[in-house]
C-alpha atoms as a PDB file:
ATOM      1  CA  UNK A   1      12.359   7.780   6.239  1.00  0.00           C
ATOM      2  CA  UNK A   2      10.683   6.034   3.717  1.00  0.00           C
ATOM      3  CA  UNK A   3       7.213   6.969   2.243  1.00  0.00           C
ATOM      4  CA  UNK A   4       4.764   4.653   1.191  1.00  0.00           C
ATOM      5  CA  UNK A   5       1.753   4.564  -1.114  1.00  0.00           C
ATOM      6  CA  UNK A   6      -1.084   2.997  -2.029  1.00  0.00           C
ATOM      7  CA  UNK A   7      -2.903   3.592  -5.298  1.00  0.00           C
ATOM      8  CA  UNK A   8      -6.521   2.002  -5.784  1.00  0.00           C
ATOM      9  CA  UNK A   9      -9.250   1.801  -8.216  1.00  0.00           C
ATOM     10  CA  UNK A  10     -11.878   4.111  -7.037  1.00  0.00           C
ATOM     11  CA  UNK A  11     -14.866   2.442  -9.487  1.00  0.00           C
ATOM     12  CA  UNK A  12     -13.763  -1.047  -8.355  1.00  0.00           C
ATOM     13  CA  UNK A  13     -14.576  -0.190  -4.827  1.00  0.00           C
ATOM     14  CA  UNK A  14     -11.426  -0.606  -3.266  1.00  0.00           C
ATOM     15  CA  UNK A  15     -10.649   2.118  -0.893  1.00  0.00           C
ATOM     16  CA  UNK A  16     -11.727   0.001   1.955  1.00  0.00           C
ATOM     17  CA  UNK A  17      -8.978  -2.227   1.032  1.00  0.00           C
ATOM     18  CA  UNK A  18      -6.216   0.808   0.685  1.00  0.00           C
ATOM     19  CA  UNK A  19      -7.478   2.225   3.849  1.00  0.00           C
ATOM     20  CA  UNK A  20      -7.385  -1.146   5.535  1.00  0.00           C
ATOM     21  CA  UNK A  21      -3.707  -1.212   4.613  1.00  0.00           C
ATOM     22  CA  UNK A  22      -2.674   1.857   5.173  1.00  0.00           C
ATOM     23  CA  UNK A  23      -3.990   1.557   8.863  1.00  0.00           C
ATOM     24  CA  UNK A  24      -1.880  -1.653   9.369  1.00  0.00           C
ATOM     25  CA  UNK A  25       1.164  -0.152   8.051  1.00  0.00           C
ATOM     26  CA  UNK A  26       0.762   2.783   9.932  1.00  0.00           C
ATOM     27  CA  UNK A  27      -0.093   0.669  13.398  1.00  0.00           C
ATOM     28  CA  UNK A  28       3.358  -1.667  12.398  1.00  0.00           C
ATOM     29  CA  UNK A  29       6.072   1.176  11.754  1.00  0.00           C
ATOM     30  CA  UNK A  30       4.792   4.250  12.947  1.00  0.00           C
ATOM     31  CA  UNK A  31       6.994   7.110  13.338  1.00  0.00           C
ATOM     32  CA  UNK A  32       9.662   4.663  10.969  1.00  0.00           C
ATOM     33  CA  UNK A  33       7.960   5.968   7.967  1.00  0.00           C
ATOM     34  CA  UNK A  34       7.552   9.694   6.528  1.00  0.00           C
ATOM     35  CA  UNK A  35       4.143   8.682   5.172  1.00  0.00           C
ATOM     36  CA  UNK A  36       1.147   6.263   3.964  1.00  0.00           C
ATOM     37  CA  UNK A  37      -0.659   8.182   1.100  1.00  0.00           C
ATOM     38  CA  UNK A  38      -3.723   6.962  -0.438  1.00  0.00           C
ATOM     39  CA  UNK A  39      -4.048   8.042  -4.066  1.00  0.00           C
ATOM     40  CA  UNK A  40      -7.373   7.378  -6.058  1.00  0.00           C
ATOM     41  CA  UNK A  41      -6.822   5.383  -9.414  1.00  0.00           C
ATOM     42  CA  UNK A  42      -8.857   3.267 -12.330  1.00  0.00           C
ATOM     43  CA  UNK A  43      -9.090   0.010 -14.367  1.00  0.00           C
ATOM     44  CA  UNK A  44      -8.711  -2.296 -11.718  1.00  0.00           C
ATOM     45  CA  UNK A  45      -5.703  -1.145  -9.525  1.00  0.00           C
ATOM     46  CA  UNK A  46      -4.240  -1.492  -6.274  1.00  0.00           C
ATOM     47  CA  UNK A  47      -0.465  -0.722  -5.991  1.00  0.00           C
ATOM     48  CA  UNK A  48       1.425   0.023  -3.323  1.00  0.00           C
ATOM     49  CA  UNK A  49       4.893   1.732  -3.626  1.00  0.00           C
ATOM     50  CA  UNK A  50       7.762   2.582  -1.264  1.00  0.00           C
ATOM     51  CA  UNK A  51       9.995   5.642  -2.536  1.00  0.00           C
ATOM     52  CA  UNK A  52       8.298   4.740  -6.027  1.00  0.00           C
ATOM     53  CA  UNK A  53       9.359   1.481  -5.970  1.00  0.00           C
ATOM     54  CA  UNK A  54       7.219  -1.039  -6.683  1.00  0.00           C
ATOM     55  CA  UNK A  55       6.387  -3.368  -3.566  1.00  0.00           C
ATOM     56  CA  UNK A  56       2.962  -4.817  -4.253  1.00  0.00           C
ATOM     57  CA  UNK A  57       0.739  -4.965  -7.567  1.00  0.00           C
ATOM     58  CA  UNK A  58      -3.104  -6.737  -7.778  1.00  0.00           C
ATOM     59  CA  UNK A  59      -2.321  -7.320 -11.411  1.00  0.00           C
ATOM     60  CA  UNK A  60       0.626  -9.741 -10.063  1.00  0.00           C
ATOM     61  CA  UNK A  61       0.117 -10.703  -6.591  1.00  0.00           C
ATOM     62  CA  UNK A  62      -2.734 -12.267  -4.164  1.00  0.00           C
ATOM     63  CA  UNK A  63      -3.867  -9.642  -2.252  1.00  0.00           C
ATOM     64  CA  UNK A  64      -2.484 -10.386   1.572  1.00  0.00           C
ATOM     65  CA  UNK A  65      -2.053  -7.488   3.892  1.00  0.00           C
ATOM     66  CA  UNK A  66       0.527  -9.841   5.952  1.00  0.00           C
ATOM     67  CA  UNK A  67       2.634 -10.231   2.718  1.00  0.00           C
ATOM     68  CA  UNK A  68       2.335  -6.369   2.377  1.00  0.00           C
ATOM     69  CA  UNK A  69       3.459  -5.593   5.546  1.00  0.00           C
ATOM     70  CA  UNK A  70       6.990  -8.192   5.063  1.00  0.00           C
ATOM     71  CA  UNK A  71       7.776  -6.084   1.711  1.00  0.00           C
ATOM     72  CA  UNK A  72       7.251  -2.766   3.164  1.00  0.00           C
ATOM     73  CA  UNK A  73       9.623  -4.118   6.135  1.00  0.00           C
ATOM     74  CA  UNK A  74      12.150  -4.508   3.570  1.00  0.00           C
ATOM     75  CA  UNK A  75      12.650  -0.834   3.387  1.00  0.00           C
ATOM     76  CA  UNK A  76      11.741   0.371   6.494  1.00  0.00           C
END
């Protein structure tokens, strides 16, 4: 099963946001993924990554938890 996870700038604020996306991911797949890990970060980012791939980066996308959610589906 796939494991997912979301790295966030802890200065910037944005664990709200990670947790806010982890909770939707979890809700959506459930028991179809091994795990949704939050791990704490700086300068600015928010990634999220499924088996260390690269699914979503704030330095390259518009933040949408919806669009999220389709490109974690991908490997789920």
């Amino acid at each position: 099963m796939p494991e997912v996870e979301i790295e966030y700038c802890v200065p910037c604020g944005f664990l709200d946001r990670a947790e806010n996306v982890q909770h939707v991911l979890l809700t959506t797949f459930g028991e179809r993924l091994d795990a949704v890990t939050l791990r704490t970060g700086a300068n600015g980012v928010f990634r999220v990554t499924v088996d260390g791939e690269r699914v979503y980066d704030k330095q390259e996308d518009a933040f949408d938890v919806d669009e999220i959610v389709r490109r974690v589906r991908e490997h789920v």
